[in-house]
C-alpha atoms as a PDB file:
ATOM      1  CA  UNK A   1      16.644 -23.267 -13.482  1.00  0.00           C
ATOM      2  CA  UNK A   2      17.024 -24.665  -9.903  1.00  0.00           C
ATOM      3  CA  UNK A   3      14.618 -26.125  -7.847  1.00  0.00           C
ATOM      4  CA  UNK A   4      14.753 -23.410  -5.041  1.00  0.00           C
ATOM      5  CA  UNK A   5      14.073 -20.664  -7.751  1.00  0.00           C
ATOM      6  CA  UNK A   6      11.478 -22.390  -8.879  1.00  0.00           C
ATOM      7  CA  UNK A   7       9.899 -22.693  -5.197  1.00  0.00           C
ATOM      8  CA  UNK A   8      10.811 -19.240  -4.867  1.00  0.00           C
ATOM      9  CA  UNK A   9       8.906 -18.066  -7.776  1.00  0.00           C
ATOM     10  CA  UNK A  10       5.632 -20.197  -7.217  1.00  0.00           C
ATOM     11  CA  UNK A  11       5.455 -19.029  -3.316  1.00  0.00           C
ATOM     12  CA  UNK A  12       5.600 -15.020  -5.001  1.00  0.00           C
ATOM     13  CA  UNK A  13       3.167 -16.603  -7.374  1.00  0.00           C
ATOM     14  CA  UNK A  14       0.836 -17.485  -4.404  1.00  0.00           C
ATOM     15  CA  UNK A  15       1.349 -15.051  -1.964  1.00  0.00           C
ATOM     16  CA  UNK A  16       0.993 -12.120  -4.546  1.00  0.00           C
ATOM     17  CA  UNK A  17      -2.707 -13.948  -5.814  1.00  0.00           C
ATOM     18  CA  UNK A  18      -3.205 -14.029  -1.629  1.00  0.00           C
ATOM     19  CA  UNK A  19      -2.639 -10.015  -1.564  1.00  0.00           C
ATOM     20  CA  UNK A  20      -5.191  -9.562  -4.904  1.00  0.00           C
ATOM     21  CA  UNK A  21      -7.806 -12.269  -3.206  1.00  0.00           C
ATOM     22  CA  UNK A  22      -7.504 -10.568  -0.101  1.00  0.00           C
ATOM     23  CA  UNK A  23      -8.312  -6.929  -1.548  1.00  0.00           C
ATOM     24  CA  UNK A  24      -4.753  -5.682  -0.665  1.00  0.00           C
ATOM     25  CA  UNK A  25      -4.057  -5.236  -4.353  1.00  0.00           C
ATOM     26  CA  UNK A  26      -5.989  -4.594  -7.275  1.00  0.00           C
ATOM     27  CA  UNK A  27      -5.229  -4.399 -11.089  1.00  0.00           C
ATOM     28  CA  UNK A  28      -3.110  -0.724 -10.795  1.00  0.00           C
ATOM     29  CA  UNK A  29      -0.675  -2.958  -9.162  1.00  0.00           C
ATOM     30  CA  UNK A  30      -0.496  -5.204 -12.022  1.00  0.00           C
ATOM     31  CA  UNK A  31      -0.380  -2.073 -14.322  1.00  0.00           C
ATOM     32  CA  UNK A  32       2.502  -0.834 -12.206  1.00  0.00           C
ATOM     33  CA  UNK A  33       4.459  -4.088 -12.525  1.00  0.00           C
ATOM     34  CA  UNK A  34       4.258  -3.595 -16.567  1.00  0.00           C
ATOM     35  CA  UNK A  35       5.748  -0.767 -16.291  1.00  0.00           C
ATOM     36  CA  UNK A  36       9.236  -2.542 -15.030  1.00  0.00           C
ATOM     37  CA  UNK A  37      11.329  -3.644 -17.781  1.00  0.00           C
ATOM     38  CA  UNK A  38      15.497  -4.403 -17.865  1.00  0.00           C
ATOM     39  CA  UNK A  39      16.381  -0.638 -18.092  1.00  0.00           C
ATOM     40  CA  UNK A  40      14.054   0.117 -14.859  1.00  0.00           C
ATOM     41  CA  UNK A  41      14.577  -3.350 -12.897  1.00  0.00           C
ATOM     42  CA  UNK A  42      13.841  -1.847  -9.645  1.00  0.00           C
ATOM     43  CA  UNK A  43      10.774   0.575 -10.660  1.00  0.00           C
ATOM     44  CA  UNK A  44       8.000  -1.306  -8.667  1.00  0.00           C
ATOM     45  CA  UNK A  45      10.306  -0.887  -5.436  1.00  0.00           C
ATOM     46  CA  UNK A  46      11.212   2.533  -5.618  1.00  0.00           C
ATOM     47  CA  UNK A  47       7.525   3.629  -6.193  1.00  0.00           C
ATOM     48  CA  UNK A  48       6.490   1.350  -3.493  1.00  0.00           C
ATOM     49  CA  UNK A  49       9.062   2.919  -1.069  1.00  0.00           C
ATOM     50  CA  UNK A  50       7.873   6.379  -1.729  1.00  0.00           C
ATOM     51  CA  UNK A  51       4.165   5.532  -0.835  1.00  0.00           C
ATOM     52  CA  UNK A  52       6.022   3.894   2.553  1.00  0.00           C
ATOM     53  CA  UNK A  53       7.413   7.239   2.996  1.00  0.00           C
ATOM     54  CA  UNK A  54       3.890   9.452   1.699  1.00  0.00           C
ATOM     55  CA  UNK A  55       1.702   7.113   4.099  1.00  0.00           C
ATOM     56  CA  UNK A  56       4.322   7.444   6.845  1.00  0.00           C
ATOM     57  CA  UNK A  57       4.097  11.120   7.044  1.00  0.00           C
ATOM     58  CA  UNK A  58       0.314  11.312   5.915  1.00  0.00           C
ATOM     59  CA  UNK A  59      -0.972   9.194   8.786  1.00  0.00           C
ATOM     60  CA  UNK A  60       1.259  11.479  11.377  1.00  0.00           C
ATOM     61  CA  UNK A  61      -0.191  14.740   9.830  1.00  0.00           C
ATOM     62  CA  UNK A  62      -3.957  12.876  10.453  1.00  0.00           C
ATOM     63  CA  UNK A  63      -3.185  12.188  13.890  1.00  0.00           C
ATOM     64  CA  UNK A  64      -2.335  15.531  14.301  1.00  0.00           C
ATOM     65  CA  UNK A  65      -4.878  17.155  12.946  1.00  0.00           C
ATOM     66  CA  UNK A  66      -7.213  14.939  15.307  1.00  0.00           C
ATOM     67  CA  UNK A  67      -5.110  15.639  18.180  1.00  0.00           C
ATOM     68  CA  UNK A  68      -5.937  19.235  17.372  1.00  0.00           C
ATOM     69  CA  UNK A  69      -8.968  21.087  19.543  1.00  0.00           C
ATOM     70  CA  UNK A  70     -11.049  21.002  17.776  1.00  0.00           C
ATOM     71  CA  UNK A  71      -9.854  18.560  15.145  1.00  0.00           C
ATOM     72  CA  UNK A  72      -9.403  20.248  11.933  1.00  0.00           C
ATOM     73  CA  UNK A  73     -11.565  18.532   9.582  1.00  0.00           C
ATOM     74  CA  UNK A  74     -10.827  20.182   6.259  1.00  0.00           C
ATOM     75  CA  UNK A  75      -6.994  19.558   6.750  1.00  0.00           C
ATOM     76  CA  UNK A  76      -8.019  16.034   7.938  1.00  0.00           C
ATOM     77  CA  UNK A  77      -9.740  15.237   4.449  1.00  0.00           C
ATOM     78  CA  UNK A  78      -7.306  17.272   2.427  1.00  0.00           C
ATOM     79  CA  UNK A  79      -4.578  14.403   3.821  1.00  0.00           C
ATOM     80  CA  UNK A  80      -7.371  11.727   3.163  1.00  0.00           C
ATOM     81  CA  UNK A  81      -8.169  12.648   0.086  1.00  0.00           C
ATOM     82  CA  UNK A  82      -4.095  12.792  -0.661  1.00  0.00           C
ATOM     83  CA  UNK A  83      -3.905   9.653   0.424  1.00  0.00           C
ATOM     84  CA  UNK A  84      -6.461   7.719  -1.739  1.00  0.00           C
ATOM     85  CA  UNK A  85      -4.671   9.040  -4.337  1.00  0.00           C
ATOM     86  CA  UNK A  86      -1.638   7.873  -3.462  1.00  0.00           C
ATOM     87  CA  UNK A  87      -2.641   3.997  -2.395  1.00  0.00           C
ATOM     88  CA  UNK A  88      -5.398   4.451  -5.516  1.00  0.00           C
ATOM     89  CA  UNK A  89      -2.187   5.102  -8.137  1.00  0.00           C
ATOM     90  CA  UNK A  90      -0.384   1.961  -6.667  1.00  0.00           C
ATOM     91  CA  UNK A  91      -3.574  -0.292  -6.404  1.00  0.00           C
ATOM     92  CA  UNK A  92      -3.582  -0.485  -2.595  1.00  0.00           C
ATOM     93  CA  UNK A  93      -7.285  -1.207  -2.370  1.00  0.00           C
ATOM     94  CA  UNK A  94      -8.291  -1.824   0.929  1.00  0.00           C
ATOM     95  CA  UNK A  95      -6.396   1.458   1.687  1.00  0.00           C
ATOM     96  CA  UNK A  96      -8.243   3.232  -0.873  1.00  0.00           C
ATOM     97  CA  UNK A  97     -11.271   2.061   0.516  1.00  0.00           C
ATOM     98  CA  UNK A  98     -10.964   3.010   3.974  1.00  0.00           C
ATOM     99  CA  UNK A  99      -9.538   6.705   2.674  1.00  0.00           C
ATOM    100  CA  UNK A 100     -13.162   6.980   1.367  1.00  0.00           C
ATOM    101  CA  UNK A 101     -14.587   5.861   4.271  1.00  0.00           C
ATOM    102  CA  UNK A 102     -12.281   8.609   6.061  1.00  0.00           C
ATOM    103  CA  UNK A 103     -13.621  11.342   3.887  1.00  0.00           C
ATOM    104  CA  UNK A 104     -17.341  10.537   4.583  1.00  0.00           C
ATOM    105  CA  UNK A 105     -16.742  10.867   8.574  1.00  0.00           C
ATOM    106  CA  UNK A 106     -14.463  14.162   7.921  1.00  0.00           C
ATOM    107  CA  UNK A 107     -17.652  15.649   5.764  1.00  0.00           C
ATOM    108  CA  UNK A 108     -19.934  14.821   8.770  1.00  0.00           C
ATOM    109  CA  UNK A 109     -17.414  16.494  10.977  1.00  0.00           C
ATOM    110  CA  UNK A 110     -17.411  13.073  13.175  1.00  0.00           C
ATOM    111  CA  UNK A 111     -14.633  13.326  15.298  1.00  0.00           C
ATOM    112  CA  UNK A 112     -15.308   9.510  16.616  1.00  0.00           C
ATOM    113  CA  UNK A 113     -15.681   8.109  13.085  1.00  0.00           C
ATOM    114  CA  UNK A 114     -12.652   9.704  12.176  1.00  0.00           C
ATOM    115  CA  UNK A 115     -10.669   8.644  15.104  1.00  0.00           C
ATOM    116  CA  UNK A 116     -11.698   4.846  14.215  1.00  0.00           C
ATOM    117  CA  UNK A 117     -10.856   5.196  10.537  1.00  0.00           C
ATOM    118  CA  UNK A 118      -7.472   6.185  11.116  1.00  0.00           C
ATOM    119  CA  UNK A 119      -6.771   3.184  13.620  1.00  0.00           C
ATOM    120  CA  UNK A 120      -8.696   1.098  10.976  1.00  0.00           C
ATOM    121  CA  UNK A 121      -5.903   2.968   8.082  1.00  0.00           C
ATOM    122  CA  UNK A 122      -2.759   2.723  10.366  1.00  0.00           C
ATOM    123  CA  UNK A 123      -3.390  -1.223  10.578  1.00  0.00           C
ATOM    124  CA  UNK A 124      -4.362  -1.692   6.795  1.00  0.00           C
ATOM    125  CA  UNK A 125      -1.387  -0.047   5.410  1.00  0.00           C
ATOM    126  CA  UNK A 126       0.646  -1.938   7.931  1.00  0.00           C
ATOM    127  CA  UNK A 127      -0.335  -5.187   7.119  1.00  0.00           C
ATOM    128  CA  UNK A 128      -0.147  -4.029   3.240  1.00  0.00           C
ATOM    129  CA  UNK A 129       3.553  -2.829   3.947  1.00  0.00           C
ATOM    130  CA  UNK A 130       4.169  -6.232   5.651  1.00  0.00           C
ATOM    131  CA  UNK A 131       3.003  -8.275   2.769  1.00  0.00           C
ATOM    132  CA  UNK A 132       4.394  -6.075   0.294  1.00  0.00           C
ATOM    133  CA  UNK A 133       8.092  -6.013   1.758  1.00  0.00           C
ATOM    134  CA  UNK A 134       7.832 -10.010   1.851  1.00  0.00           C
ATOM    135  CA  UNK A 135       6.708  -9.930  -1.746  1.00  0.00           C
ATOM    136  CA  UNK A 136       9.998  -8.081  -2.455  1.00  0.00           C
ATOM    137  CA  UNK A 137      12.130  -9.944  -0.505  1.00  0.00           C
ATOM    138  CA  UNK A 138      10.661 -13.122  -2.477  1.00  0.00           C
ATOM    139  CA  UNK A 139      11.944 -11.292  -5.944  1.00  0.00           C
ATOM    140  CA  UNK A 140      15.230 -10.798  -4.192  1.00  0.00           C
ATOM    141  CA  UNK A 141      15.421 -14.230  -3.297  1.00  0.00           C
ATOM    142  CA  UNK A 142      15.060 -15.603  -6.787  1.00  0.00           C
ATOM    143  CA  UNK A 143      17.328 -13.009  -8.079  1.00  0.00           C
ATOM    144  CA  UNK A 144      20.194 -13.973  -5.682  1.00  0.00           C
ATOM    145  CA  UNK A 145      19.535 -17.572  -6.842  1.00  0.00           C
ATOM    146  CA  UNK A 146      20.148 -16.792 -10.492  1.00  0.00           C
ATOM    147  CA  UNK A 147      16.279 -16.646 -11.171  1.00  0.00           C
ATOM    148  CA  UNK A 148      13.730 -13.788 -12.849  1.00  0.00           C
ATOM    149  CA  UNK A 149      11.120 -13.358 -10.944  1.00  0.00           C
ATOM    150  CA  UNK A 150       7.376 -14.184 -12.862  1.00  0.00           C
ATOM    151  CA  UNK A 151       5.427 -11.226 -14.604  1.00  0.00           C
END
């Protein structure tokens, strides 16, 4: 093995233990990553880009629903409740988190609260995507150098 895939693979080491100690990821990640083997090499990726695309359109239809006079509550936490599901199933944690925080303020029919939590969602799955597309592009890096990245 090569020095630069050995780099490679202790920086995803590190900045994979920063996403877990930072309460981006939790053990359903981990879970999910078992799940990859040689006959499903890119697994992990393609489930990750179809919670980019779920969250994507979730976080529009919660937007519109509070652009909505007045603001639709039950459809609100119907998409909230969706979405913990979603970032539950892939161990997105702090997404999870504020989905349940979501679903309190749509039950109180607090259009304020609700407003907040979804600018407090829109930036944690950002900065999840963000960390999770520079995880991947870490595994492609060793990969292209002739490595395998660590389970």
């Amino acid at each position: 093995m090569t020095m630069d895939v050995v780099q490679l693979q202790m920086k995803l080491r590190e900045h994979q233990a920063a996403m877990f100690h930072e309460g981006f990821l939790d053990d359903q990640f981990s879970q999910l990553q078992k799940l990859q083997d040689e006959s499903t090499p890119d697994f992990v990726t393609e489930v990750m880009n179809m919670f980019f695309d779920d969250s994507e359109k979730l976080l529009k239809n919660m937007a519109r629903c509070l652009e909505q006079v007045p603001a639709d509550f039950q459809q609100l936490d119907a998409h909230a409740h969706q979405y913990k599901g979603s970032s539950a199933s892939i161990g997105a944690a702090r997404v999870k988190s504020v989905c349940a925080t979501f679903r309190t303020f749509c039950e109180a029919k607090n259009l304020e609260g609700c407003v907040r939590c979804l600018q407090h969602l829109q930036s944690e799955y950002s900065q999840l995507k963000i960390n999770l597309q520079h995880l991947y592009q870490l595994q492609q890096q060793i990969k292209a150098a002739g490595g395998s990245p660590p389970t």
